[in-house]
PDB file of N, CA and C in Angstrom:
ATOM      1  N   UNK A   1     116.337  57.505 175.248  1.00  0.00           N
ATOM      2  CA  UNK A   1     117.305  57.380 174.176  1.00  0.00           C
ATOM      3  C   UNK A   1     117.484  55.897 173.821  1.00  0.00           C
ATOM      4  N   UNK A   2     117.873  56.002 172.610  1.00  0.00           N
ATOM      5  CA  UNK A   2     117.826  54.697 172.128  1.00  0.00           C
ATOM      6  C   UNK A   2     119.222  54.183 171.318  1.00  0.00           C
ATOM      7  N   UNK A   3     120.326  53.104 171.557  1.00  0.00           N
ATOM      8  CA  UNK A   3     121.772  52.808 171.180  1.00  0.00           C
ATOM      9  C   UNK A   3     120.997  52.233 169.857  1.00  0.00           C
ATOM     10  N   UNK A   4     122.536  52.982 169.063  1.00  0.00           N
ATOM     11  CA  UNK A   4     122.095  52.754 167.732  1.00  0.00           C
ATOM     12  C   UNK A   4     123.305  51.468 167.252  1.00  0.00           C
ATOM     13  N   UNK A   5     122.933  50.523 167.816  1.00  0.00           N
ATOM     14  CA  UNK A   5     123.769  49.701 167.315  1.00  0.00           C
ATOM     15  C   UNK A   5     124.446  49.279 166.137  1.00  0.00           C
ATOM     16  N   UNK A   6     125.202  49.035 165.759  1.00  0.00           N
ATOM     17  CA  UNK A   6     126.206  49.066 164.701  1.00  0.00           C
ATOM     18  C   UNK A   6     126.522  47.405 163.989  1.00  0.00           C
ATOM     19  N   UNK A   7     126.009  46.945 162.896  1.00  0.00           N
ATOM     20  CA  UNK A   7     126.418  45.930 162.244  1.00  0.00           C
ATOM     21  C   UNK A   7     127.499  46.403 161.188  1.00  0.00           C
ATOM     22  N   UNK A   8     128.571  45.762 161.206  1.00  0.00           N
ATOM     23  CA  UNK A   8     129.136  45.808 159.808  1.00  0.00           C
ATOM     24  C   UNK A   8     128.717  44.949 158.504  1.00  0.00           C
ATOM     25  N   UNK A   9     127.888  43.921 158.728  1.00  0.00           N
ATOM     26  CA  UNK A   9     127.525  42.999 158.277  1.00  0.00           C
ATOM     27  C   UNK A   9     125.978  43.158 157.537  1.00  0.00           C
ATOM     28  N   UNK A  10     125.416  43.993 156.346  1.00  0.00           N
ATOM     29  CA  UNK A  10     124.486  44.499 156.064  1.00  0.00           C
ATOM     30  C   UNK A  10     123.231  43.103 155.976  1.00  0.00           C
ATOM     31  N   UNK A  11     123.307  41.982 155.447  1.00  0.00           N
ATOM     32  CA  UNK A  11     122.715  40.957 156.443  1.00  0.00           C
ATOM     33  C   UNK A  11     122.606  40.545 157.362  1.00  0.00           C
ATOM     34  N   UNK A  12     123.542  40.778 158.237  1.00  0.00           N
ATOM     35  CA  UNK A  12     122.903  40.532 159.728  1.00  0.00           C
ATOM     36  C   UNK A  12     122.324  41.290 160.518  1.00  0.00           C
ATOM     37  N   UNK A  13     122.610  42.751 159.551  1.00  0.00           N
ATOM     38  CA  UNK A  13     121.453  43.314 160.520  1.00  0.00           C
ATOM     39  C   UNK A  13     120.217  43.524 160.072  1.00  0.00           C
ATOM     40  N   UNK A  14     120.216  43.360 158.771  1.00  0.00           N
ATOM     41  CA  UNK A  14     118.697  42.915 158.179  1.00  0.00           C
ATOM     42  C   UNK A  14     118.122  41.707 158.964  1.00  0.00           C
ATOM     43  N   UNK A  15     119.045  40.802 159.350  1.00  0.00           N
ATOM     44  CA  UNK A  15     118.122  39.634 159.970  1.00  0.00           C
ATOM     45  C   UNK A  15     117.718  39.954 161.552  1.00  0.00           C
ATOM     46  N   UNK A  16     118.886  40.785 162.502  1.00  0.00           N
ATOM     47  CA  UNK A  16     118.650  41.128 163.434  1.00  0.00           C
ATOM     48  C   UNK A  16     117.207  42.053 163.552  1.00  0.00           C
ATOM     49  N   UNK A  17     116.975  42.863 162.907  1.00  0.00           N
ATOM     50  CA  UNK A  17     116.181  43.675 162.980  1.00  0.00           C
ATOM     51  C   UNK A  17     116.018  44.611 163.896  1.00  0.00           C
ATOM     52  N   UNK A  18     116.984  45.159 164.869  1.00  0.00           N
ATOM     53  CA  UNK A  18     116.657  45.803 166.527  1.00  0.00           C
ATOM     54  C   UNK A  18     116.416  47.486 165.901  1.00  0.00           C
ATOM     55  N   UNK A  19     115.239  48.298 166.622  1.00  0.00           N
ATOM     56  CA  UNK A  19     114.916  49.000 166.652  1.00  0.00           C
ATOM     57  C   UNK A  19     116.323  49.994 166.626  1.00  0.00           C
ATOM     58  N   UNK A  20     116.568  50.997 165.701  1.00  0.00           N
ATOM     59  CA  UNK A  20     117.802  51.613 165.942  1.00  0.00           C
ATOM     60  C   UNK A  20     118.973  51.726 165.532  1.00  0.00           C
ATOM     61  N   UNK A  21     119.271  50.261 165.220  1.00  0.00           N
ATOM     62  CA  UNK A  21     120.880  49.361 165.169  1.00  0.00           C
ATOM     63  C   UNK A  21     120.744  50.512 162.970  1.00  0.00           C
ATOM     64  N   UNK A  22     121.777  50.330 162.924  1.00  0.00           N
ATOM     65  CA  UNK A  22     122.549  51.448 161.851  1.00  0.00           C
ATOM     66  C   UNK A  22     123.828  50.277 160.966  1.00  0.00           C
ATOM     67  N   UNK A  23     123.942  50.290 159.596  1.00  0.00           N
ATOM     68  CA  UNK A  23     124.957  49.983 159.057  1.00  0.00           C
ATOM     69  C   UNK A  23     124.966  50.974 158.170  1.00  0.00           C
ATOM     70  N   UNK A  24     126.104  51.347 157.708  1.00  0.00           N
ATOM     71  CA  UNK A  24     126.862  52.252 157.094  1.00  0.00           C
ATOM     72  C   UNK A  24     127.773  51.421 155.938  1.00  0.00           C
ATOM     73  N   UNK A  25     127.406  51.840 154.793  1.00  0.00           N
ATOM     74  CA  UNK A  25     127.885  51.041 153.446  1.00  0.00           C
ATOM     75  C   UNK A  25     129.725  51.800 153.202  1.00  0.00           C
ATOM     76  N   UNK A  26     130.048  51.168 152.374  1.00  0.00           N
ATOM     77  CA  UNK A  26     132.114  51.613 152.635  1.00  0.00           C
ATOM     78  C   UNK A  26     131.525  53.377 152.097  1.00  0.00           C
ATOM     79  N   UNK A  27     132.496  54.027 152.520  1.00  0.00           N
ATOM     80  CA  UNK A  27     132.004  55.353 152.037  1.00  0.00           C
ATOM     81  C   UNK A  27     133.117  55.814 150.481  1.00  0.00           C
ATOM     82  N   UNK A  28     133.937  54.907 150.557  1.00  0.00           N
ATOM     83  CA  UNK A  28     134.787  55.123 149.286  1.00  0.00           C
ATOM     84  C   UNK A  28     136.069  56.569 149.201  1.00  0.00           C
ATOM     85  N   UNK A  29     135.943  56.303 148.130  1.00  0.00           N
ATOM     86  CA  UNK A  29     136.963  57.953 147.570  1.00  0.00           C
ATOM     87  C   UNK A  29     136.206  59.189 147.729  1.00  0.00           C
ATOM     88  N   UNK A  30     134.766  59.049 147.635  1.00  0.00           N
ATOM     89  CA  UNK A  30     133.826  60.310 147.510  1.00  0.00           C
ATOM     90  C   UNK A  30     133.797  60.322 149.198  1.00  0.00           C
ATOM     91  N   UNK A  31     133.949  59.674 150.155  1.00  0.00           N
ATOM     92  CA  UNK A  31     133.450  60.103 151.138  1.00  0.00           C
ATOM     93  C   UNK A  31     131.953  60.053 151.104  1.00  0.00           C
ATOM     94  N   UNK A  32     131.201  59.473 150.462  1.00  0.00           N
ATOM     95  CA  UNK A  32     129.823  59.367 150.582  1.00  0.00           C
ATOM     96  C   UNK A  32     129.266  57.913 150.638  1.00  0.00           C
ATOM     97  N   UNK A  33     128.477  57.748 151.888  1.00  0.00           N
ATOM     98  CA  UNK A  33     128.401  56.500 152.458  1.00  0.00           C
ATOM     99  C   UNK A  33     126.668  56.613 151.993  1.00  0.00           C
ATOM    100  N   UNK A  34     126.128  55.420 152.828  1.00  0.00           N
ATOM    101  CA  UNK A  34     124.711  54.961 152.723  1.00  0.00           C
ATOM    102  C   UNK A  34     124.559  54.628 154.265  1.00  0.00           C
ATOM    103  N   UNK A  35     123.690  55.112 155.157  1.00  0.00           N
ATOM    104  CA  UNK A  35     122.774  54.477 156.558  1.00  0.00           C
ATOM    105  C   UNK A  35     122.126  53.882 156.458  1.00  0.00           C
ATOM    106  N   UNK A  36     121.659  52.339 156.252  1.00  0.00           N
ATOM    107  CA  UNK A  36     120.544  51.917 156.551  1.00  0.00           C
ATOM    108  C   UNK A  36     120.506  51.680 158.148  1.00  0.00           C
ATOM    109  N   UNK A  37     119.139  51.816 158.662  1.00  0.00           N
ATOM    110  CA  UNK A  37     118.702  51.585 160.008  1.00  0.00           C
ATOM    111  C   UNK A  37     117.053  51.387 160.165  1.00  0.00           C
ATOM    112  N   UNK A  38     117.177  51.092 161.376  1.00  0.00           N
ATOM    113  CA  UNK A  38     115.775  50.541 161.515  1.00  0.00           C
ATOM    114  C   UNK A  38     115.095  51.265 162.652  1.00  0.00           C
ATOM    115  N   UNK A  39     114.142  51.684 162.027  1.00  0.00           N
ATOM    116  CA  UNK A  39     113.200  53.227 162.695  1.00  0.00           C
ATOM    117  C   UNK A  39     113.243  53.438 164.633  1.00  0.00           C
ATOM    118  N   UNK A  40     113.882  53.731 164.769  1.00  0.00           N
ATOM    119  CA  UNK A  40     113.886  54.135 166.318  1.00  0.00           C
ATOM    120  C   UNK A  40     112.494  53.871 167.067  1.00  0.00           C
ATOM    121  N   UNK A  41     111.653  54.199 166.595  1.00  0.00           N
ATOM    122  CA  UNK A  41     110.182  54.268 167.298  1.00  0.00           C
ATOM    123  C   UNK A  41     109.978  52.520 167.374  1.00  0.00           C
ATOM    124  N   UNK A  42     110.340  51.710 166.761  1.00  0.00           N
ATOM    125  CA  UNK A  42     109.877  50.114 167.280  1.00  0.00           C
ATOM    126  C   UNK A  42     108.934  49.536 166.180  1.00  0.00           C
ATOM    127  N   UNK A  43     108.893  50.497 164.987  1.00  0.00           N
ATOM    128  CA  UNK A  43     107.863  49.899 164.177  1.00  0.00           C
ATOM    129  C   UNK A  43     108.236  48.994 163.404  1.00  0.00           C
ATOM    130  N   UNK A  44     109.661  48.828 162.657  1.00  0.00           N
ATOM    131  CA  UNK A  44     110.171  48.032 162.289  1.00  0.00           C
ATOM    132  C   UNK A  44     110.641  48.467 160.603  1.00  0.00           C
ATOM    133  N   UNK A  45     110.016  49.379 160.258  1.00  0.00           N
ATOM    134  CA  UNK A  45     110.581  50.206 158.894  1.00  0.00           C
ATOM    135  C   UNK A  45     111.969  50.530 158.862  1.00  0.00           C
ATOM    136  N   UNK A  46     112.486  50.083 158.182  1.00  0.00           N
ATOM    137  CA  UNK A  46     113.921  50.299 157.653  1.00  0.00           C
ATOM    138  C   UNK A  46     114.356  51.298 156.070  1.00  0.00           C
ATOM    139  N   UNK A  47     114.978  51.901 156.504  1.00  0.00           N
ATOM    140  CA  UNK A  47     115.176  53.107 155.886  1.00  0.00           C
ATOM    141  C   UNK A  47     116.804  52.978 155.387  1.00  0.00           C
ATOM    142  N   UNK A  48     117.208  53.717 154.122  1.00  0.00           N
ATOM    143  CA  UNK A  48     118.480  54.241 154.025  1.00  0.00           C
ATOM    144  C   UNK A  48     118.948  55.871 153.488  1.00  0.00           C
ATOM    145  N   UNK A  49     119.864  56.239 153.993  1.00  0.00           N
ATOM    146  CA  UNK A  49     119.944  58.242 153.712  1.00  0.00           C
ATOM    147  C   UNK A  49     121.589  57.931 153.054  1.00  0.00           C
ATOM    148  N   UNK A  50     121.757  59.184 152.217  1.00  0.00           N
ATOM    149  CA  UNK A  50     123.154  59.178 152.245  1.00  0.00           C
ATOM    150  C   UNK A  50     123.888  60.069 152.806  1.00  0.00           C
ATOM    151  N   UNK A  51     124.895  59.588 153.632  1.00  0.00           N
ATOM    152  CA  UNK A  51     125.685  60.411 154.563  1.00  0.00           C
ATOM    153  C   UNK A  51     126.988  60.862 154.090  1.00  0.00           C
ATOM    154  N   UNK A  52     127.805  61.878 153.923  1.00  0.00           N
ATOM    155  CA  UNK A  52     129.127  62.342 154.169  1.00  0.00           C
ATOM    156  C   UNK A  52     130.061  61.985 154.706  1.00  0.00           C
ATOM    157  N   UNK A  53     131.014  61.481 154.524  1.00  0.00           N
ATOM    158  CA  UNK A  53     132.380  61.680 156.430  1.00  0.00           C
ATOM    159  C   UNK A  53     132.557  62.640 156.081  1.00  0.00           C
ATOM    160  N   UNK A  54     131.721  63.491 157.287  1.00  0.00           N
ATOM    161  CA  UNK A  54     132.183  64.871 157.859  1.00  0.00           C
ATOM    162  C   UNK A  54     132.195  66.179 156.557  1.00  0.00           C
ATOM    163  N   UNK A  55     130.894  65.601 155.406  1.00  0.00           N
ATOM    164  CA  UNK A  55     130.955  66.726 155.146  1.00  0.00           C
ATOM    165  C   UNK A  55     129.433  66.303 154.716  1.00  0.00           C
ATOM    166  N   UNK A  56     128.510  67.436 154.459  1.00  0.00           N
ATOM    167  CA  UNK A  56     127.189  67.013 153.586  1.00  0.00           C
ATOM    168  C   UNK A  56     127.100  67.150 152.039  1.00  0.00           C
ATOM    169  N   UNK A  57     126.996  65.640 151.779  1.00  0.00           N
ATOM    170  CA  UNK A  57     126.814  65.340 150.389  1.00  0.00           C
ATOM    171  C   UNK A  57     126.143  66.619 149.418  1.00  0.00           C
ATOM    172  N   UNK A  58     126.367  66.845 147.995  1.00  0.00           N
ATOM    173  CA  UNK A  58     125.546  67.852 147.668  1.00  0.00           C
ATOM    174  C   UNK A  58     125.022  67.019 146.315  1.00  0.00           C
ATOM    175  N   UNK A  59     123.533  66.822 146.617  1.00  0.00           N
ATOM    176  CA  UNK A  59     123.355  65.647 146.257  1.00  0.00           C
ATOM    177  C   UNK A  59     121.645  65.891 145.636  1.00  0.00           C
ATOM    178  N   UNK A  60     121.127  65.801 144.725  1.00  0.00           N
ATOM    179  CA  UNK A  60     119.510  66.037 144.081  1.00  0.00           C
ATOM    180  C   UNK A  60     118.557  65.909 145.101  1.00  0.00           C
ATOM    181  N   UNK A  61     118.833  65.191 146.272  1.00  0.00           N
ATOM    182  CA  UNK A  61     117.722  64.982 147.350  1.00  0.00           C
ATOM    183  C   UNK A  61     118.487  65.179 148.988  1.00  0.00           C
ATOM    184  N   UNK A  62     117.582  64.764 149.680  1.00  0.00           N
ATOM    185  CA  UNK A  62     118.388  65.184 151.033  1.00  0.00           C
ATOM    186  C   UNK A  62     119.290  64.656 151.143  1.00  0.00           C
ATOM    187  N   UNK A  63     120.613  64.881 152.380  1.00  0.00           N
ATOM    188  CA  UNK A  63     121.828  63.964 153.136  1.00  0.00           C
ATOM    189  C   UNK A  63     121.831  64.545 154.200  1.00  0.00           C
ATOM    190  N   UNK A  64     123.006  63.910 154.572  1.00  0.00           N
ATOM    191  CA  UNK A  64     123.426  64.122 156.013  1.00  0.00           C
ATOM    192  C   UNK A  64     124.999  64.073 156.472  1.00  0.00           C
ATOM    193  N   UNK A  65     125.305  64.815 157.373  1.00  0.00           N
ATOM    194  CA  UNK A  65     126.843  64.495 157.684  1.00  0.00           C
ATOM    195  C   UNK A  65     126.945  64.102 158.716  1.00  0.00           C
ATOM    196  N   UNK A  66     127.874  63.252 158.536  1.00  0.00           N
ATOM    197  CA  UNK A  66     127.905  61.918 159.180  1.00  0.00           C
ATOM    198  C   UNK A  66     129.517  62.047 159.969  1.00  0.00           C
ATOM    199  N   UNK A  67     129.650  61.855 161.079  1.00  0.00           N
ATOM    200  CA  UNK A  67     131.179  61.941 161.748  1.00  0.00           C
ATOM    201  C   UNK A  67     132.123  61.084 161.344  1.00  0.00           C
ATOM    202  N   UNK A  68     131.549  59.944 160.984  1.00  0.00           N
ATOM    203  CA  UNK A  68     132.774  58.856 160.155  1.00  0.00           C
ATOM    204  C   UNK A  68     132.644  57.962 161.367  1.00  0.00           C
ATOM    205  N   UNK A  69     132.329  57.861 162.782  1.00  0.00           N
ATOM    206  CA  UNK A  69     132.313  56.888 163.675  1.00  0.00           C
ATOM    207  C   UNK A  69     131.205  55.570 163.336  1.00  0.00           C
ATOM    208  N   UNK A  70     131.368  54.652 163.569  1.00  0.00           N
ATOM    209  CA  UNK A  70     130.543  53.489 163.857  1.00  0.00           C
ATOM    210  C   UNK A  70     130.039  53.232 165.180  1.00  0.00           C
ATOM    211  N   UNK A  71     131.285  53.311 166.249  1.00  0.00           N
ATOM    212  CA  UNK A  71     131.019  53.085 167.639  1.00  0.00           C
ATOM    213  C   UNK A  71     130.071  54.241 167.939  1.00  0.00           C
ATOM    214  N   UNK A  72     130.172  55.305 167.694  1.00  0.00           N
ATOM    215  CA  UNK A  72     129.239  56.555 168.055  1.00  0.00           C
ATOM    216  C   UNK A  72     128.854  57.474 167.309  1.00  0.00           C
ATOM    217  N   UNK A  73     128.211  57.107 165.922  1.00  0.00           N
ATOM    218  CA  UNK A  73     127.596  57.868 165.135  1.00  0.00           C
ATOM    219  C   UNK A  73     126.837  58.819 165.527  1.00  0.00           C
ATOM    220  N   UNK A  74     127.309  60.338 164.685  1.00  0.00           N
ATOM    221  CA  UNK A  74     126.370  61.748 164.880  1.00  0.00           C
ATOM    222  C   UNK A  74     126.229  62.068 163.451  1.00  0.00           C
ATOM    223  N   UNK A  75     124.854  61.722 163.192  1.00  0.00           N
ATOM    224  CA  UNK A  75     124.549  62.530 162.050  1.00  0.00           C
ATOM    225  C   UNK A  75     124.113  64.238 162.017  1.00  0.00           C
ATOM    226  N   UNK A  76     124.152  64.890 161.091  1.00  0.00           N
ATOM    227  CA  UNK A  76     123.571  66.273 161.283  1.00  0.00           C
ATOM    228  C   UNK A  76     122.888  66.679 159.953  1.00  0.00           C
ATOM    229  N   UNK A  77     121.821  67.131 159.535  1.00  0.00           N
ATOM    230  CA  UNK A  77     120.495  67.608 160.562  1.00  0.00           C
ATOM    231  C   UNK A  77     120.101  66.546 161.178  1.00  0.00           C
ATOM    232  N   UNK A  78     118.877  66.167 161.957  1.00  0.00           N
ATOM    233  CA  UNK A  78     117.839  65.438 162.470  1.00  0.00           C
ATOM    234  C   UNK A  78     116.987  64.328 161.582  1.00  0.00           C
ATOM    235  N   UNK A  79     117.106  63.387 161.694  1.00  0.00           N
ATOM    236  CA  UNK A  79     116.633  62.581 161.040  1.00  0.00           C
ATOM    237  C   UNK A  79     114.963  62.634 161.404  1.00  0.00           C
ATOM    238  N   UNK A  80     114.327  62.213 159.945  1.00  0.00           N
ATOM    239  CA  UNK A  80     112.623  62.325 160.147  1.00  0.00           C
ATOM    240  C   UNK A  80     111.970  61.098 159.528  1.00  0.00           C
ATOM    241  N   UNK A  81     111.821  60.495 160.068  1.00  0.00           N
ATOM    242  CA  UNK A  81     110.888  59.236 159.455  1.00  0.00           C
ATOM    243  C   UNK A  81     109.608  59.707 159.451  1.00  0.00           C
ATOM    244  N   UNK A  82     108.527  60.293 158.767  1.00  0.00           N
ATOM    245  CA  UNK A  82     107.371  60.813 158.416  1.00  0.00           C
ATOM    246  C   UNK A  82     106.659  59.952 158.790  1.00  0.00           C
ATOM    247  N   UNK A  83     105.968  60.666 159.766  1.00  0.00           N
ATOM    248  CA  UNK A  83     104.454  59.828 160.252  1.00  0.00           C
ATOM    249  C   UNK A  83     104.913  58.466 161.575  1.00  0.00           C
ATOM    250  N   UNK A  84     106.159  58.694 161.762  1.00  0.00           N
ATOM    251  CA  UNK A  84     106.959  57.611 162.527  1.00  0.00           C
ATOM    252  C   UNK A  84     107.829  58.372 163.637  1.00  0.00           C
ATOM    253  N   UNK A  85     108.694  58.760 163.392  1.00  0.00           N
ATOM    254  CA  UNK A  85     109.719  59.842 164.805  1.00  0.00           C
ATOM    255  C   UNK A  85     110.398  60.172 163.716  1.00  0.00           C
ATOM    256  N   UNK A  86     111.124  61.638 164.385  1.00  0.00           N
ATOM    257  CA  UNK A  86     111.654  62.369 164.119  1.00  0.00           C
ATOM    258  C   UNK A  86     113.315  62.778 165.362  1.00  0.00           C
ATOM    259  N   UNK A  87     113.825  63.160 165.084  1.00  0.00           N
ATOM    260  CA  UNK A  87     114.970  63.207 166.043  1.00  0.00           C
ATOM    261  C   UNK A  87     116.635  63.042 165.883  1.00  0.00           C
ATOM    262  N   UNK A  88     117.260  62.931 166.680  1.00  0.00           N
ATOM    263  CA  UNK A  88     118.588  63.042 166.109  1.00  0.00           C
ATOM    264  C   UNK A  88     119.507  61.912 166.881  1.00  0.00           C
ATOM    265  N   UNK A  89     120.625  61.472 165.867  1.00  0.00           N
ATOM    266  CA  UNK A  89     121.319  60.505 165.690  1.00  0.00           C
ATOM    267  C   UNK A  89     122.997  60.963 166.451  1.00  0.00           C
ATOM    268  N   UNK A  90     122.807  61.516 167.862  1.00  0.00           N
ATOM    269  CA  UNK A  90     124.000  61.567 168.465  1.00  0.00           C
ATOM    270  C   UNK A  90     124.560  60.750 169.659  1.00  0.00           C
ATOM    271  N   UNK A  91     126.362  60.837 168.811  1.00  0.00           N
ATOM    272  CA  UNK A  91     127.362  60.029 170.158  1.00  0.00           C
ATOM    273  C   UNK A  91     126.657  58.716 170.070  1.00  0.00           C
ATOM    274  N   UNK A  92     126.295  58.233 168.858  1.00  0.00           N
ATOM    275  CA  UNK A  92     125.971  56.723 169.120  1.00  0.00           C
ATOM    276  C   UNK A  92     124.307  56.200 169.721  1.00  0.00           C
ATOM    277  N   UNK A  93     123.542  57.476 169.869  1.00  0.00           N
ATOM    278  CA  UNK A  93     122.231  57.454 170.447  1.00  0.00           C
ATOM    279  C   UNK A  93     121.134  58.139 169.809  1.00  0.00           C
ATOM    280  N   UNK A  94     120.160  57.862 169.989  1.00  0.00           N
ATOM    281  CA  UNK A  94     118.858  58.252 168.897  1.00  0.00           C
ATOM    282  C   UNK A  94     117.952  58.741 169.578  1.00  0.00           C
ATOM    283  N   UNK A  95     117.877  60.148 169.936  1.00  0.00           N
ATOM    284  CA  UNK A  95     117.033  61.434 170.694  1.00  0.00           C
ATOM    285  C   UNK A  95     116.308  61.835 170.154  1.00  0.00           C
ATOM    286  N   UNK A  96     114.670  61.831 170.494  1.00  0.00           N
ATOM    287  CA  UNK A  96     113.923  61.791 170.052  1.00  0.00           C
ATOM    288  C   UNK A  96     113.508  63.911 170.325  1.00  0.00           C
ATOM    289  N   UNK A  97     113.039  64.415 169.243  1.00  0.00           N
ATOM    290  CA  UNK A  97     112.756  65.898 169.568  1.00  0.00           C
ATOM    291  C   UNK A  97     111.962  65.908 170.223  1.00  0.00           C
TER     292      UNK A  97
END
C-alpha cells in the first residue's frame, strides 16, 4: 500500500512529485471537487478525476465519490490508470487490485 499524501498547495505538489500524494481542488456549493495525483505505480503520470463530497457527480464522463477527508481520502469506484495500475483509494491509502 501506498500513503496518499495530501498537499493543499496545488504547486507544491506539482513540484514535489511523490508517487501517490493527491490534491483536491475547493469543492464549492456543487460539492464537486477535482483529484489531481500522481500515479501510484512510480511512473510519474499525473492525472485529475472529478470527485463528489460524498456523493457521485452525474457528470458526461466518469467520477467518483469522494468522503470529503484530506487526512484519509476514500474514493469509490476504483481508480484505473490504463496501461499503469488500477486499484483503490482507501482511509488515506492506495491498494492495488
Amino acid at each position: 500500500m501506498i500513503r496518499a499524501i495530501y498537499f493543499d498547495d496545488r504547486d507544491k505538489h506539482r513540484e514535489a512529485g511523490l508517487s501517490g500524494s493527491v490534491h483536491f481542488t475547493d469543492p464549492g456549493d456543487g460539492g464537486v471537487s477535482y483529484m489531481w495525483f500522481f500515479c501510484p505505480c512510480g511512473c510519474g503520470d499525473v492525472s485529475r478525476i472529478p470527485t463528489g463530497v460524498e456523493h457521485k457527480p452525474n457528470l458526461s464522463g466518469p467520477s467518483w465519490n469522494w468522503n470529503g477527508r484530506t487526512d484519509a481520502p476514500t474514493l469509490l469506484p476504483s481508480v484505473h490508470m490504463v496501461g499503469h495500475w488500477h486499484g483503490w483509494l482507501r482511509d488515506g491509502y492506495w491498494e492495488s487490485c
